[in-house]
N, C-alpha and C. Protein backbone atom coordinates (compact mmCIF):
# COMPACT_ATOMS: atom_id res chain seq x y z
N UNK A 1 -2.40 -74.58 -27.34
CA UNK A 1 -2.69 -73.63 -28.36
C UNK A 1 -1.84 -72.38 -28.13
N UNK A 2 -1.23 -71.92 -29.07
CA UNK A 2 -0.47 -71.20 -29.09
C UNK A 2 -1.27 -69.67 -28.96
N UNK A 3 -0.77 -68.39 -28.41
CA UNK A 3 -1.50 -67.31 -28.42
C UNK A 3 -1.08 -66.47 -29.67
N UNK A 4 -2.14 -66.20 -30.30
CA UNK A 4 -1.61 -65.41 -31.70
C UNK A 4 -1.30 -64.06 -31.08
N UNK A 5 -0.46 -63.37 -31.57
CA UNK A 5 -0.31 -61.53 -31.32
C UNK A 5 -0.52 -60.86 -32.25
N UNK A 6 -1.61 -60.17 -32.43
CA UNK A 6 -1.86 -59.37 -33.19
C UNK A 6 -1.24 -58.09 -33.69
N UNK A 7 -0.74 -57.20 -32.33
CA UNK A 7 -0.07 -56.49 -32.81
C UNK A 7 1.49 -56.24 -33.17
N UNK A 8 2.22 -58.14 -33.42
CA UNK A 8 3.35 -57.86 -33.79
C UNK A 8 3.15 -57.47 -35.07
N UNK A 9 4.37 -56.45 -35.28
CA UNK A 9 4.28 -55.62 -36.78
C UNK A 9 5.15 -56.70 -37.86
N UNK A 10 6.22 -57.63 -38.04
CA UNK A 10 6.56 -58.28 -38.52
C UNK A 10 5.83 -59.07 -38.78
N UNK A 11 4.82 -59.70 -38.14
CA UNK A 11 4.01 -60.81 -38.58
C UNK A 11 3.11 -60.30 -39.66
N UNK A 12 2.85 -58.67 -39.55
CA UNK A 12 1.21 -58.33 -40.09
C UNK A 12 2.02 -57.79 -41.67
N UNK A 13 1.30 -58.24 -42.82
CA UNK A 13 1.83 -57.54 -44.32
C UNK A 13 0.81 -56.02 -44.36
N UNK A 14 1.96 -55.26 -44.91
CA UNK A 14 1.36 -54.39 -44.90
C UNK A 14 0.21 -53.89 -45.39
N UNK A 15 -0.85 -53.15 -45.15
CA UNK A 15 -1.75 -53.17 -45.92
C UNK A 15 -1.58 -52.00 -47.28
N UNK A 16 -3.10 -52.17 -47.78
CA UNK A 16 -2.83 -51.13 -49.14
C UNK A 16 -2.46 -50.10 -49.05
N UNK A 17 -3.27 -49.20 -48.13
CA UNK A 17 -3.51 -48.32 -47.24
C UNK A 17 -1.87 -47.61 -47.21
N UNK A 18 -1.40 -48.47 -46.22
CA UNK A 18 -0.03 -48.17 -45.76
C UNK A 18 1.09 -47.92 -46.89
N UNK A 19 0.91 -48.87 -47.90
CA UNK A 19 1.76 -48.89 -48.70
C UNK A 19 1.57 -47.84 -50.11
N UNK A 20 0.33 -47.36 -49.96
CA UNK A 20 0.16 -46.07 -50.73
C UNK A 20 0.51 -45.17 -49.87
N UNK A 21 -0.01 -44.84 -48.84
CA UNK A 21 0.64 -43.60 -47.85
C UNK A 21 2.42 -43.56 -48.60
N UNK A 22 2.70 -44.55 -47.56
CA UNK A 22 4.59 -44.43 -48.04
C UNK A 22 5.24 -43.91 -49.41
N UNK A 23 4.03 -44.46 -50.47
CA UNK A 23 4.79 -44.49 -51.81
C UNK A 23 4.19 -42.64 -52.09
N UNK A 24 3.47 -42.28 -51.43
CA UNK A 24 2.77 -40.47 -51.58
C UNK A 24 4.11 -39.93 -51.10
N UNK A 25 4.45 -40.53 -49.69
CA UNK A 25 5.57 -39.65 -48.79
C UNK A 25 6.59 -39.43 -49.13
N UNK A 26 7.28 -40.82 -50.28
CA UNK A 26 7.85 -40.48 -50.92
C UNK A 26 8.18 -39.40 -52.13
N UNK A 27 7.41 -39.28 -52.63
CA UNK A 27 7.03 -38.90 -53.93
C UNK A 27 6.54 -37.29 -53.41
N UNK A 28 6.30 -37.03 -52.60
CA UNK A 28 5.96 -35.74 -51.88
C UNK A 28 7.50 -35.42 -51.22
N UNK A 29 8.49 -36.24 -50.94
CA UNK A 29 9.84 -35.76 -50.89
C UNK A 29 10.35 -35.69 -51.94
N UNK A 30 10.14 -36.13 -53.34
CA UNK A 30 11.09 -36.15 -54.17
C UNK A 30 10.77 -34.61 -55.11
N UNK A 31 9.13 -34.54 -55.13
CA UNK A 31 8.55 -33.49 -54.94
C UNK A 31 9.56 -31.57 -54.64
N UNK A 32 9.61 -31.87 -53.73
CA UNK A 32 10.26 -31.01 -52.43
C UNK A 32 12.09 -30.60 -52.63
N UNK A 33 12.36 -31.63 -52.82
CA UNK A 33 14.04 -31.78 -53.63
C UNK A 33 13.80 -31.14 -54.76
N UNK A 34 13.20 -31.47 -55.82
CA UNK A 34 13.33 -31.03 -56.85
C UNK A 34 12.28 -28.91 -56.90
N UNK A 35 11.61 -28.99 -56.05
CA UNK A 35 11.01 -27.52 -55.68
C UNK A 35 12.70 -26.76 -55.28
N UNK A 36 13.18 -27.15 -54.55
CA UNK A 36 14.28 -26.81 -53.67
C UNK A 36 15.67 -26.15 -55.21
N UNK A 37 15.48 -27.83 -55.87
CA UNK A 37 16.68 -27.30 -56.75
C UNK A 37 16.18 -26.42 -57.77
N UNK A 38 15.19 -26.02 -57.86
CA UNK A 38 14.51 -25.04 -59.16
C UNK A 38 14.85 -23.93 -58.35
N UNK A 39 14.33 -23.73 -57.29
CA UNK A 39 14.29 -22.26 -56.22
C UNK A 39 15.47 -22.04 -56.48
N UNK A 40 16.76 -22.74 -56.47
CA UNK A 40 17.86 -22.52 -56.22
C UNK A 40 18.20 -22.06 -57.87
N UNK A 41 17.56 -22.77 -58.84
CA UNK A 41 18.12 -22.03 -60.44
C UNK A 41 17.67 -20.89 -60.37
N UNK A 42 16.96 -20.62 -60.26
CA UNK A 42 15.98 -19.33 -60.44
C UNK A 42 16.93 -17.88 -59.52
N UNK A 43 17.15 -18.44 -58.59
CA UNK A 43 18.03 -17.46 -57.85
C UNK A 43 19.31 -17.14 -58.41
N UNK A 44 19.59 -18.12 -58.70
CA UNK A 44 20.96 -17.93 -59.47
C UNK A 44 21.10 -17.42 -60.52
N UNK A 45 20.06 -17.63 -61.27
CA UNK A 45 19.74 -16.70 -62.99
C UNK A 45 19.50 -15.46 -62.21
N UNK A 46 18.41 -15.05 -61.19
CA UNK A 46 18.67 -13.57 -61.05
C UNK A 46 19.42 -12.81 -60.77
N UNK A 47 20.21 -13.40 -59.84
CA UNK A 47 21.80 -13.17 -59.53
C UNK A 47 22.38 -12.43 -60.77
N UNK A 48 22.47 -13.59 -61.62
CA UNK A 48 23.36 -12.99 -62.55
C UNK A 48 22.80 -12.26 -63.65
N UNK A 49 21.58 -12.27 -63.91
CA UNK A 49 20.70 -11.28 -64.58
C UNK A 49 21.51 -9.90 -63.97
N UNK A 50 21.24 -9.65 -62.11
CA UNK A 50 21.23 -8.55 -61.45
C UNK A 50 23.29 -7.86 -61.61
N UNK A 51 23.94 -9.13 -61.91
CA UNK A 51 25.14 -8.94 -62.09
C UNK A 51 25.57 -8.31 -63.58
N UNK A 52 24.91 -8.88 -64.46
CA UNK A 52 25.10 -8.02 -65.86
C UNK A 52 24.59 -7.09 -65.94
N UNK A 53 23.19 -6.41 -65.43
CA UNK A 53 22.65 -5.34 -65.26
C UNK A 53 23.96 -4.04 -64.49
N UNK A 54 23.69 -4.75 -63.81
CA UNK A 54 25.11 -3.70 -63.22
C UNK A 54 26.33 -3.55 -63.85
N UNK A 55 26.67 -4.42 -64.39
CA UNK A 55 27.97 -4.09 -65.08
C UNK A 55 27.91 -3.06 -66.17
N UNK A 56 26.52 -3.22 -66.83
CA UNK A 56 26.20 -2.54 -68.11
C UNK A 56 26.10 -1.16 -67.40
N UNK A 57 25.41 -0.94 -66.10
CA UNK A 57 25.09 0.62 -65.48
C UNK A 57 26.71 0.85 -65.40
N UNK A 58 27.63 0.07 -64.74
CA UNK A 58 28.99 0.78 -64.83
C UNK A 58 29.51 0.93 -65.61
N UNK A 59 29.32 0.32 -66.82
CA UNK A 59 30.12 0.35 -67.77
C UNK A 59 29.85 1.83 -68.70
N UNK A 60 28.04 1.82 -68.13
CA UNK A 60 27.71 3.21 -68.97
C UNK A 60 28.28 4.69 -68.67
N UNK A 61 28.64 4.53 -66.91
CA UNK A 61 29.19 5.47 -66.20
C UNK A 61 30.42 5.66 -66.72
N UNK A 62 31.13 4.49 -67.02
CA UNK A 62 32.29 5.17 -67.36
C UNK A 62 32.09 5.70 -69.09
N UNK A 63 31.58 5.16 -69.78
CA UNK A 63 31.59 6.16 -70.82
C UNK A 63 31.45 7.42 -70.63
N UNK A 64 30.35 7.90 -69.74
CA UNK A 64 29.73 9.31 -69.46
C UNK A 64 30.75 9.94 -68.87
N UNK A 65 32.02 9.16 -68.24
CA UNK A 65 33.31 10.12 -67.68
C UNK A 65 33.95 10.52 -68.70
N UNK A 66 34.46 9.37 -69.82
CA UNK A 66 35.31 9.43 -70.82
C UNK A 66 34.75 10.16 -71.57
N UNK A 67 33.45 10.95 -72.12
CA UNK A 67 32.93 11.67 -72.83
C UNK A 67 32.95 13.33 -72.07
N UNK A 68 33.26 13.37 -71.24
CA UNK A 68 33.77 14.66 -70.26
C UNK A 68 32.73 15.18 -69.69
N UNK A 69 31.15 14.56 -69.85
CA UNK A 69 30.18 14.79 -68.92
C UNK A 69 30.17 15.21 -67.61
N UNK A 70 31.28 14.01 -67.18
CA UNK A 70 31.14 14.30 -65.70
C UNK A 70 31.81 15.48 -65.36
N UNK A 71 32.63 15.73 -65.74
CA UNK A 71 33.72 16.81 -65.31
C UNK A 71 33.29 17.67 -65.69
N UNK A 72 32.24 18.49 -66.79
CA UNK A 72 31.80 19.72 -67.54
C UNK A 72 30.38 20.02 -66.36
N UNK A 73 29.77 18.67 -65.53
CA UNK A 73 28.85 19.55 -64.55
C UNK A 73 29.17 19.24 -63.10
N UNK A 74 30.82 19.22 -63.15
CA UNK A 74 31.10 19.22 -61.69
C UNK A 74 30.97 18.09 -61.07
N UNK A 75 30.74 16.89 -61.55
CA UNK A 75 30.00 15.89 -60.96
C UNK A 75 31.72 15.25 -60.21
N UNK A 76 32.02 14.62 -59.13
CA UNK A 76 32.95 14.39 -58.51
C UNK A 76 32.28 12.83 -58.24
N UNK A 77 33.73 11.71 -58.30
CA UNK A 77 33.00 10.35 -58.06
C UNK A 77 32.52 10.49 -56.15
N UNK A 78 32.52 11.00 -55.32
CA UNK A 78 32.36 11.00 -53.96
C UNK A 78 30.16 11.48 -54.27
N UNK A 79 30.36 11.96 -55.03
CA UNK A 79 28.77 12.55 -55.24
C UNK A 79 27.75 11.34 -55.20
N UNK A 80 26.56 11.87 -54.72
CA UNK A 80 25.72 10.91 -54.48
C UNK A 80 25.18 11.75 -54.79
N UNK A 81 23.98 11.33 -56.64
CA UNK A 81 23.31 12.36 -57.35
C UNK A 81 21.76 12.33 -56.50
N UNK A 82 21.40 10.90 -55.61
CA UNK A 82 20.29 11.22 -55.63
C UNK A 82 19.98 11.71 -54.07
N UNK A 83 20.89 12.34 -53.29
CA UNK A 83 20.86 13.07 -52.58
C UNK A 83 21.12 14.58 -52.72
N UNK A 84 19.69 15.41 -51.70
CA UNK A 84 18.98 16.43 -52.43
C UNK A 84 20.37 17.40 -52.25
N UNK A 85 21.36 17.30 -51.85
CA UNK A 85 22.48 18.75 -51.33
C UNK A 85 23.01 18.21 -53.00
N UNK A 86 22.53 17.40 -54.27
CA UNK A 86 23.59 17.61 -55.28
C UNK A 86 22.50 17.24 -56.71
N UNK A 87 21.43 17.75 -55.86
CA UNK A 87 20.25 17.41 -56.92
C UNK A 87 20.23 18.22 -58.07
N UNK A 88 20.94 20.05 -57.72
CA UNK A 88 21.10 20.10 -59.31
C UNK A 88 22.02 20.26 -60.18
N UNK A 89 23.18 19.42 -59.72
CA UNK A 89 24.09 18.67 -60.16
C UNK A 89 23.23 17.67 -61.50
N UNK A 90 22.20 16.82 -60.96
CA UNK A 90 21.79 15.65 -61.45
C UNK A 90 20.40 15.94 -62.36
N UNK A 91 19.88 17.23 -61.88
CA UNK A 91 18.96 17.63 -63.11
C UNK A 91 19.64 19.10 -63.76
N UNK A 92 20.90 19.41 -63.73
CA UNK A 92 21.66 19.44 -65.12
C UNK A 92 22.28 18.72 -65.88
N UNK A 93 22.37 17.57 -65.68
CA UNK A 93 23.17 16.56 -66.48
C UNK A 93 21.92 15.80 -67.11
N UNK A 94 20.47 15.93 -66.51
CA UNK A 94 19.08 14.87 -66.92
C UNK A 94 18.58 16.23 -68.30
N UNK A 95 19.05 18.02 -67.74
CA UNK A 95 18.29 18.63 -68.87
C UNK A 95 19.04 18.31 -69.62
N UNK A 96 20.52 18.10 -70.16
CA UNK A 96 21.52 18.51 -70.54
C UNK A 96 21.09 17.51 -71.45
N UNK A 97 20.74 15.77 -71.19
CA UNK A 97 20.74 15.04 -72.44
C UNK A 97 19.31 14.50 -72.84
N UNK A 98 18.32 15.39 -71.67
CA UNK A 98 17.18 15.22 -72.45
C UNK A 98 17.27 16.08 -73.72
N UNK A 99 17.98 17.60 -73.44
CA UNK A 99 17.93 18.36 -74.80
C UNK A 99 18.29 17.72 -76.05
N UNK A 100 19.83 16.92 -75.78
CA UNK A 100 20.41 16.44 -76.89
C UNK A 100 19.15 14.78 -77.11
N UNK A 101 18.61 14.73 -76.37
CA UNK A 101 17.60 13.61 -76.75
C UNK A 101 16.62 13.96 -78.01
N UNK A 102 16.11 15.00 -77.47
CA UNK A 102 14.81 15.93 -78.26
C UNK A 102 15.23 16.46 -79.47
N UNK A 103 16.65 16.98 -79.41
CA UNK A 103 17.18 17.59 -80.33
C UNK A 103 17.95 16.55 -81.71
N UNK A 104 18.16 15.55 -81.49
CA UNK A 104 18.63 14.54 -82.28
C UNK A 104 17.71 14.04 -83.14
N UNK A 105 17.61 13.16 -84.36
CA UNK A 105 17.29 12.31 -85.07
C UNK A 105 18.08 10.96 -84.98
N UNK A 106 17.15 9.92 -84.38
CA UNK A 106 18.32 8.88 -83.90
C UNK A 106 17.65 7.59 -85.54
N UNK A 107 17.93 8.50 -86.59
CA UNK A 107 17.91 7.31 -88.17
C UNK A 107 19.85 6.94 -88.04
N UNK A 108 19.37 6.01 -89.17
CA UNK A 108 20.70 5.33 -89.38
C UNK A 108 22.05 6.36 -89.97
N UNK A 109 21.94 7.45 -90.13
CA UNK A 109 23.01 8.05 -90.47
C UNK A 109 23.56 9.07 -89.44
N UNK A 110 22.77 9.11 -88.51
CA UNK A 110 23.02 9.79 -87.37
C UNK A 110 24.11 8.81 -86.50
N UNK A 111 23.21 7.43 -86.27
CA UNK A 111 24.35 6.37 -85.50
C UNK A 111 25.08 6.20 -85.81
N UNK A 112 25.21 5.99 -87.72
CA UNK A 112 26.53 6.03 -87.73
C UNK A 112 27.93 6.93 -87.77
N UNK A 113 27.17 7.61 -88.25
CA UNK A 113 27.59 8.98 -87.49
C UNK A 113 28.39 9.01 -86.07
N UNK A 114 27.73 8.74 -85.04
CA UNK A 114 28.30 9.11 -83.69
C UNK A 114 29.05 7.64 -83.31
N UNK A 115 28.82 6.65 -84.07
CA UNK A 115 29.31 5.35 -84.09
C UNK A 115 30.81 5.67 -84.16
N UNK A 116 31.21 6.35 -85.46
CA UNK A 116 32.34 6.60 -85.76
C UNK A 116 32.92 7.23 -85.04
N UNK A 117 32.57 8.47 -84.55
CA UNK A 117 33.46 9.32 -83.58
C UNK A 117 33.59 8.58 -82.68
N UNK A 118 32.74 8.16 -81.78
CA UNK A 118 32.68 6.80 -80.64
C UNK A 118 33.63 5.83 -80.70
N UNK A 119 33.88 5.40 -81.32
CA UNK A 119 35.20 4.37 -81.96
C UNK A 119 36.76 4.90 -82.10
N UNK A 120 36.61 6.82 -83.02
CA UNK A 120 38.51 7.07 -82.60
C UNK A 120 38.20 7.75 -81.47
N UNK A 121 37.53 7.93 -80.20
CA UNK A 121 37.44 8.63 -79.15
C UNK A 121 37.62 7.20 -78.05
N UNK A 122 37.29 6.40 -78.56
CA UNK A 122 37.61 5.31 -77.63
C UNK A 122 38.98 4.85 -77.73
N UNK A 123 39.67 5.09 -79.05
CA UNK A 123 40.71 4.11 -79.35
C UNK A 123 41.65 4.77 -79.20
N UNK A 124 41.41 6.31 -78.95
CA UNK A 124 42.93 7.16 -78.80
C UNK A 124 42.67 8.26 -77.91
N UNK A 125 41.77 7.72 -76.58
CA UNK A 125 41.79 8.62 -75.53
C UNK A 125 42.21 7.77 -74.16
């Protein structure tokens, strides 16, 4: 009589048990890959969210040069407004267009209005 072995693993089919575990472990990696590649979109849209944001802040800066802002309150590109040795540097330039804020009517004949000047001040300065 031959001796059976129980615990060879080739002989034994797997059970249910086992073969649901595996098919979870899987599926809990594929899971995980796909967590991984979303994390990774998501970062990348903010990225470049955080990259157009900025471009638009520089781009606004330089208007505010080309409009002679900077140069009418002293402002020098080495300046760092939100340090206090040039702070009122930076709340004369904040009264300067809150006034023209308060003081404006921003209806449609006003924009277009400043639309226009905005346009030959861009195109022939």
């Amino acid at each position: 009589m031959r001796g059976v072995d129980f615990y060879a693993e080739e002989n034994q089919k797997p059970s249910p048990l086992s073969q649901r575990m595996q098919s979870l472990k899987k599926q809990i990696a594929r899971l995980k890959s796909t967590l991984a590649r979303e994390r990774c979109k998501v970062k990348s849209l903010h990225q470049l969210q955080r990259k157009l944001s900025t471009r638009g802040i520089i781009q606004i800066g330089g208007l505010f040069h080309k409009s002679g802002l900077v140069d009418a309150f002293l402002i020098v590109p080495d300046d760092d407004l939100q340090d206090y040795k040039n702070l009122g540097k930076a709340a004369r330039l904040l009264g300067f267009l809150s006034t023209c804020f308060e003081n404006n009517s921003f209806d449609e004949e006003s924009l277009e209005s400043w639309g226009a000047l905005g346009k030959r001040l861009l195109k022939y300065e």
